[in-house]
Structure formats: structure tokens, C-alpha cells
Protein backbone atom coordinates (compact mmCIF):
# COMPACT_ATOMS: atom_id res chain seq x y z
CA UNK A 1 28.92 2.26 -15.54
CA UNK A 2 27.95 3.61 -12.84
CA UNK A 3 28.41 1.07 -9.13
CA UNK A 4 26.37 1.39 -6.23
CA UNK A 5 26.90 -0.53 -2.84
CA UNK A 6 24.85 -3.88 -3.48
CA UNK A 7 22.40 -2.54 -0.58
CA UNK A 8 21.39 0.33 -2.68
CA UNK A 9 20.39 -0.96 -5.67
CA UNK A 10 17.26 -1.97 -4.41
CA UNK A 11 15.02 0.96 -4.17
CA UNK A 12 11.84 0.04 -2.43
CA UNK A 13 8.58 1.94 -3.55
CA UNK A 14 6.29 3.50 -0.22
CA UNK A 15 3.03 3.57 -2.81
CA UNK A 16 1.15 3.43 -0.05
CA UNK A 17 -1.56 6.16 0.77
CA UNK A 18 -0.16 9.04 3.12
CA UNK A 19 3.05 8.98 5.25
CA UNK A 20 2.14 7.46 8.13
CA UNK A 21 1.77 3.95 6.11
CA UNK A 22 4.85 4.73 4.45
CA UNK A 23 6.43 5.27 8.18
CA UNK A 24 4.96 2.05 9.55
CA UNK A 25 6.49 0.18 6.08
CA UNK A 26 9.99 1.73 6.72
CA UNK A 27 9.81 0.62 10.61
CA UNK A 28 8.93 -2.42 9.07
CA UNK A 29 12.22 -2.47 7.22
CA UNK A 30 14.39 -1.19 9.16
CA UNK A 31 17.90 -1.64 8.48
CA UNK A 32 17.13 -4.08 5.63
CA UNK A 33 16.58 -1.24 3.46
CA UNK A 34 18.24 2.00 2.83
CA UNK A 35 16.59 3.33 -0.46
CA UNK A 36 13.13 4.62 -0.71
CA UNK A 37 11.08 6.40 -3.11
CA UNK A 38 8.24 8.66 -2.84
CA UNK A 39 5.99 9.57 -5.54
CA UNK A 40 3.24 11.75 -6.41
CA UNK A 41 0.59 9.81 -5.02
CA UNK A 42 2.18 10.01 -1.44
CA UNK A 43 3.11 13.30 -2.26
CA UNK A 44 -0.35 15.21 -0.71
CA UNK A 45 -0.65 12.75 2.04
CA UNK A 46 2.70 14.21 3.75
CA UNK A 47 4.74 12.55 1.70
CA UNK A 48 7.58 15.23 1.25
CA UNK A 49 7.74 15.53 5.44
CA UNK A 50 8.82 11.48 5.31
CA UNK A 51 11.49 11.85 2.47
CA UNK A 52 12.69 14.12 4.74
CA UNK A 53 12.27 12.25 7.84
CA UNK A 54 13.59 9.44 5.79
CA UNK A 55 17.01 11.36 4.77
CA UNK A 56 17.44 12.55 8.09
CA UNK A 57 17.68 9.18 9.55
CA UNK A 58 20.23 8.32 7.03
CA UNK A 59 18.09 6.62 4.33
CA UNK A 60 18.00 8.13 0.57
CA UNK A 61 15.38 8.97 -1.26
CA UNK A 62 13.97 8.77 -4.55
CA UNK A 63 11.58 11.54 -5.39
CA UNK A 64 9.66 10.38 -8.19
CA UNK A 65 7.03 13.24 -9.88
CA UNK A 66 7.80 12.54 -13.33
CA UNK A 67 8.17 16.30 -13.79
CA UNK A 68 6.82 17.95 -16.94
CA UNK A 69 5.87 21.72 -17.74
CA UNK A 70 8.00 24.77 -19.34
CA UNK A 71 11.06 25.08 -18.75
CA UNK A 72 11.37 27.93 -16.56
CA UNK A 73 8.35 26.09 -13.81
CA UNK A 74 10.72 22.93 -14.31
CA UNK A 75 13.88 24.65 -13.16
CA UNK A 76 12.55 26.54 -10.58
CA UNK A 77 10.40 23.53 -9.38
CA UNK A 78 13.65 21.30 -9.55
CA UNK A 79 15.74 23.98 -7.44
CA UNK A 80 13.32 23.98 -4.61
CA UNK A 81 13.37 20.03 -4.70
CA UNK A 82 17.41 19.70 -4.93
CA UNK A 83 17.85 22.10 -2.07
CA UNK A 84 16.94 19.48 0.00
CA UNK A 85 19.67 17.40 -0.88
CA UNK A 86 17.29 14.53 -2.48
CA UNK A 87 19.22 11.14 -4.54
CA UNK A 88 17.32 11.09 -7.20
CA UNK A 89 14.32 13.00 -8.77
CA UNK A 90 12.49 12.00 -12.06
CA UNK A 91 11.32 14.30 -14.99
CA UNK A 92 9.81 13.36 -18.65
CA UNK A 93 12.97 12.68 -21.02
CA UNK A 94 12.02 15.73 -23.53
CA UNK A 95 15.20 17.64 -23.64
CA UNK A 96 13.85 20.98 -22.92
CA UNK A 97 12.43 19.46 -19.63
CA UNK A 98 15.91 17.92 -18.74
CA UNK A 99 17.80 20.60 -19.59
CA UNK A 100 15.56 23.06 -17.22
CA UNK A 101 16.13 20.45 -14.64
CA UNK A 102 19.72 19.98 -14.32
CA UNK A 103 19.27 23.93 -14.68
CA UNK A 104 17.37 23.77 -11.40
CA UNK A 105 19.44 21.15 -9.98
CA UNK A 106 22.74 23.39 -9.73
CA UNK A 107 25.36 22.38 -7.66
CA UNK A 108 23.34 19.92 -5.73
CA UNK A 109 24.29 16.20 -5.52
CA UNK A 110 20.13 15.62 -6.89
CA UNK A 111 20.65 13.33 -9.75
CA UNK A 112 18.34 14.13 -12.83
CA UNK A 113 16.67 10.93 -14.05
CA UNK A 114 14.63 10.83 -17.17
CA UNK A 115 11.67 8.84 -18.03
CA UNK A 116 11.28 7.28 -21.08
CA UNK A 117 8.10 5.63 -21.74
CA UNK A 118 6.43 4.71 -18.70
CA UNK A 119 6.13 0.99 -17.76
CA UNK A 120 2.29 0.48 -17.86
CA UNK A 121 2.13 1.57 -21.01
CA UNK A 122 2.31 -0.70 -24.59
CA UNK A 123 2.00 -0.05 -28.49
CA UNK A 124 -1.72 0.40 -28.25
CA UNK A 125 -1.24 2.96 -25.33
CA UNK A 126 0.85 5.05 -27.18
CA UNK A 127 -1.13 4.91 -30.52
CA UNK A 128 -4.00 7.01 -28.63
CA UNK A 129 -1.94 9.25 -26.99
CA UNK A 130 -0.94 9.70 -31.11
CA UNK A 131 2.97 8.28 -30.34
CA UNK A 132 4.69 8.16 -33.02
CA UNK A 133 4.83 4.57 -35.13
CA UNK A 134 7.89 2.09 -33.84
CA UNK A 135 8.56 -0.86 -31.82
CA UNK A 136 8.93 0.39 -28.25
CA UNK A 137 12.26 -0.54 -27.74
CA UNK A 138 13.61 1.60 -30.62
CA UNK A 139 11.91 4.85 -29.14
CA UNK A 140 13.11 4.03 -25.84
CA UNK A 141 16.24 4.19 -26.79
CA UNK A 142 15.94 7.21 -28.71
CA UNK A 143 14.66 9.28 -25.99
CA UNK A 144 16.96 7.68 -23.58
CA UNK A 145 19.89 8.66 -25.87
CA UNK A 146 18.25 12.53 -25.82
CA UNK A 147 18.30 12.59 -22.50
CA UNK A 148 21.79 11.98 -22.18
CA UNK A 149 22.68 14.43 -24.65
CA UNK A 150 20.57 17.12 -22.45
CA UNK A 151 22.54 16.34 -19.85
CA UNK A 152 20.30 13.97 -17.75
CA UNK A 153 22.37 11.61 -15.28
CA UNK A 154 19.84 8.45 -16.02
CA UNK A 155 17.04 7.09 -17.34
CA UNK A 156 13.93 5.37 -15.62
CA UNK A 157 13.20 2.76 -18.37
CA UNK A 158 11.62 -0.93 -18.44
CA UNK A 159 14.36 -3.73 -17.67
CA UNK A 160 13.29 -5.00 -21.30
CA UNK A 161 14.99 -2.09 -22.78
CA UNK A 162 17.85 -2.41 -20.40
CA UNK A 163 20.21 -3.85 -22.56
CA UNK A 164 19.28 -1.76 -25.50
CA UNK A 165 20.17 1.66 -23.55
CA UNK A 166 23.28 0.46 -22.23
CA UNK A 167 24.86 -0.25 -25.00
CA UNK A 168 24.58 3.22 -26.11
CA UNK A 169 27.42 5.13 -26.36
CA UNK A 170 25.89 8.04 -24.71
CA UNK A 171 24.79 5.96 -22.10
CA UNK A 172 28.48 5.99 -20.63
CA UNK A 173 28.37 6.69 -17.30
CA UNK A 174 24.55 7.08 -16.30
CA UNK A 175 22.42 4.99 -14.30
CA UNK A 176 19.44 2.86 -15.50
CA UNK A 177 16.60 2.88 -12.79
CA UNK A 178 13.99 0.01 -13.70
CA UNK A 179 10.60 -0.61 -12.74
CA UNK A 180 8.51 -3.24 -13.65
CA UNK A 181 10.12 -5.59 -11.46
CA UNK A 182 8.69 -8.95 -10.39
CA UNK A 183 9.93 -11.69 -8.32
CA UNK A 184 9.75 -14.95 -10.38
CA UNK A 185 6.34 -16.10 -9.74
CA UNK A 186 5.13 -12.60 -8.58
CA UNK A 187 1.59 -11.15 -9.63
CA UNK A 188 2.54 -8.61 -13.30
CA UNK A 189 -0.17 -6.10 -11.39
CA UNK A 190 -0.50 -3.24 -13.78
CA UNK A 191 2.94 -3.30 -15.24
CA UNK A 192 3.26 -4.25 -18.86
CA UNK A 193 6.74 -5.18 -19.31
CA UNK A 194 8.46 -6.61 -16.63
CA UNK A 195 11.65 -8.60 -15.91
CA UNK A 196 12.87 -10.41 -12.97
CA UNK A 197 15.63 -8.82 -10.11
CA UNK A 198 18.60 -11.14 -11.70
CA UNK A 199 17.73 -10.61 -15.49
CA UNK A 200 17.07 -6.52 -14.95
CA UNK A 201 21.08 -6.59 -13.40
CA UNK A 202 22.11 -9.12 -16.31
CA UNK A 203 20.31 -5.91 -18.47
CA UNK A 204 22.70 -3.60 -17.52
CA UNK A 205 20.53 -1.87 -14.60
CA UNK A 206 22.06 -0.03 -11.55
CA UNK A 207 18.87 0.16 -9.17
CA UNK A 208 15.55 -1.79 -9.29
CA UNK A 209 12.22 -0.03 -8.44
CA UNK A 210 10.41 -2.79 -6.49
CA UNK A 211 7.13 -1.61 -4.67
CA UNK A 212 4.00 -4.90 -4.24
CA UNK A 213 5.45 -7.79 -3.72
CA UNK A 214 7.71 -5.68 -0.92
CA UNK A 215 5.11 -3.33 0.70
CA UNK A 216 2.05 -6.62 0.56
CA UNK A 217 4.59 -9.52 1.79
CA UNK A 218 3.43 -10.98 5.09
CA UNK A 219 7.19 -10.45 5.96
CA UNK A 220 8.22 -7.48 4.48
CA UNK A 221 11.92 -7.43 5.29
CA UNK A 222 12.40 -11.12 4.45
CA UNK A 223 11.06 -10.51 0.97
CA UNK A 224 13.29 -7.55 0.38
CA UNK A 225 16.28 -9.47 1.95
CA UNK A 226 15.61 -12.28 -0.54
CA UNK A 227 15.32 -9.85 -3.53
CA UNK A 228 18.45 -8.25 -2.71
CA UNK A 229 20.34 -11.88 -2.45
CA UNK A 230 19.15 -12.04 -5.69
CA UNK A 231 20.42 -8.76 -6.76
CA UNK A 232 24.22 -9.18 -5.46
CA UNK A 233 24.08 -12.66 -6.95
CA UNK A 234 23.70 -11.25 -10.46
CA UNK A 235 25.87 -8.07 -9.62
CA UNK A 236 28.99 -10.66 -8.34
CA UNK A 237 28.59 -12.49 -12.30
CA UNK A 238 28.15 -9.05 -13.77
């Protein structure tokens, strides 16, 4: 498995409007933190300009579009992004859309992290998008396992399903991002299936996606100092 220095398996979420909030969180954090991601709701409001304000100070960054078209917009979509030397970058786990990303991703050190089935969503969810029948778990792991076999160097999947994908034997090797994490006590917000900091490590997860109960703490960096005690606590038994 995969290791990652204990200060960068928190990855703190800027899902905040346009860069300049995600600037005045960072300041916020300062040192505390060294792992951000940016997503597509940042992503008009300047959000590229701070990942790469971000990386130049020294920080890296999580790109997170969730890409998904054919293959030949993926790859050349995914080459533009890894020129710029970003961690990680996510796109949908169908294997023709990894496969056009790591494609895309070259040479670069960009790692190509699939999603499974996104966090918000449960059984009924999937029903109307007309997802096939089966306990969430089970297709989880099945398109986690696809992934890997189209080459994808992790998954982005609920710390429920931790576990499950770990103990694949394609899962050798490759990272598990997780969101959907909450602090014991923390509000559940909009995610569905969610886990605490220690129990998504005990799960088998290299980095935690942690954005809320970060970004609206009255102390920002205390909170995310306290969630990463957590995390090496659980890491050092693990």
C-alpha cells in the first residue's frame, strides 16, 4: 500500500466560492496544511490560478473535475491538466475514461484517480439514474477493481467501502482517497455515507477528503490539527 507522510493524508477541500476565499482559507492554514483540492465549483471563480499559486508555494493539489466524455476530449483534456505538474486529478471509473486519462497523463507525476460512485449518492439515487440492481458496496468494488485494471493509480470511494477495495487483489499498490468524512459529532451535511478520520485509516485509506467542518471551524487550523492527530494516531496502529 501505498504511504504518504502523516501530514499529507489529510487533504483539505477549498469548496468555497472563487479563489480569493480559497486564498484567505489557505492563509488561514498556513503551515498546518499542505494538501488542497480544488474542484469544479471553484474551478470558474479562478480556481485553476490558486492550484497554481498553491503548488508554487510548495503545497499540492488535488484537482478534482470528476472527468467524463470520449476518450480522445479525456486525453487531451488530461494532458493539458498534467502539464502542470498537478498530485492528483479525478475522472469517472469507466475504463475507457481511465484509460484516455493515463493516456493524457504521459510521463507526468499526475496521478489518475477514479471515482466510483459518488458519496451523496444511495440505492434510491442510483435506481433513477437506472444503476444497475446491487448493494452498493458490491458495485463499488467492481468498478474500483476496473479501474485498476485500466490502469488508474486510485480510487475516490466512500470510507464504508474502504475495506472492501483494499482487499482486492488489484488494489495492490493504489491509493484510496475518501470523502465523506466527519469528525465524531460533526454535522453528515449532504454526504450519505460517511465514516470518521480514525475508522476511514482503520479502512485501509491513504488520504481523507475533509472540506466543512475544516473550512466553517471558528479555528480553522486547530480543527485540522486535531483531525490530523487523529489521523497519525490510527496510521501509528495501522
Amino acid at each position: 500500500m501505498p504511504h504518504s507522510p502523516a501530514s499529507d493524508k489529510l487533504i483539505v477541500a477549498l469548496d468555497v466560492p472563487n479563489a480569493i476565499a480559497g486564498e484567505q482559507l489557505a492563509t488561514k492554514l498556513g503551515d498546518t496544511v499542505n494538501f488542497y483540492k480544488i474542484g469544479l465549483g471553484m474551478l470558474t471563480g479562478g480556481g485553476f490560478a490558486l492550484a497554481m499559486e498553491l503548488k508554487e508555494a510548495g503545497k499540492r493539489i488535488f484537482i478534482d473535475l470528476k472527468l467524463f466524455d470520449i476518450g480522445a476530449t479525456i486525453q487531451a483534456a488530461v494532458e493539458g491538466i498534467a502539464s502542470f505538474n498537478m498530485d492528483f486529478l479525478t475522472v469517472h471509473g469507466d475504463p475507457h475514461v481511465v484509460r484516455a486519462a493515463v493516456a493524457g497523463r504521459g510521463n507526468s507525476e499526475t496521478k489518475i484517480l477514479a471515482v466510483t460512485i459518488l458519496t451523496s449518492l444511495d440505492r434510491e439515487d442510483l435506481n433513477h439514474a437506472l444503476i444497475r440492481d446491487g448493494a452498493i458496496p458490491d458495485l463499488v468494488a467492481e468498478r474500483a477493481r476496473l479501474a485498476f485494471a485500466a490502469g488508474a493509480d486510485g480510487v475516490i470511494a466512500s470510507p464504508q467501502e474502504a475495506a472492501l477495495i483494499r482487499a482486492l487483489p488489484e488494489a495492490a499498490g493504489k491509493l484510496i482517497v475518501t470523502p465523506g468524512i466527519r469528525p465524531t459529532g460533526a454535522n453528515r451535511g449532504d454526504q450519505k455515507r460517511v465514516e470518521t478520520p480514525g475508522s476511514a485509516i482503520a479502512a485501509g485509506a491513504d488520504h481523507l477528503v475533509i472540506g466543512r467542518p475544516i473550512r466553517d471551524a471558528d479555528d480553522p487550523a486547530g480543527a485540522a490539527r486535531a483531525i490530523q492527530a487523529e489521523i497519525a494516531a490510527a496510521s501509528r496502529v495501522h
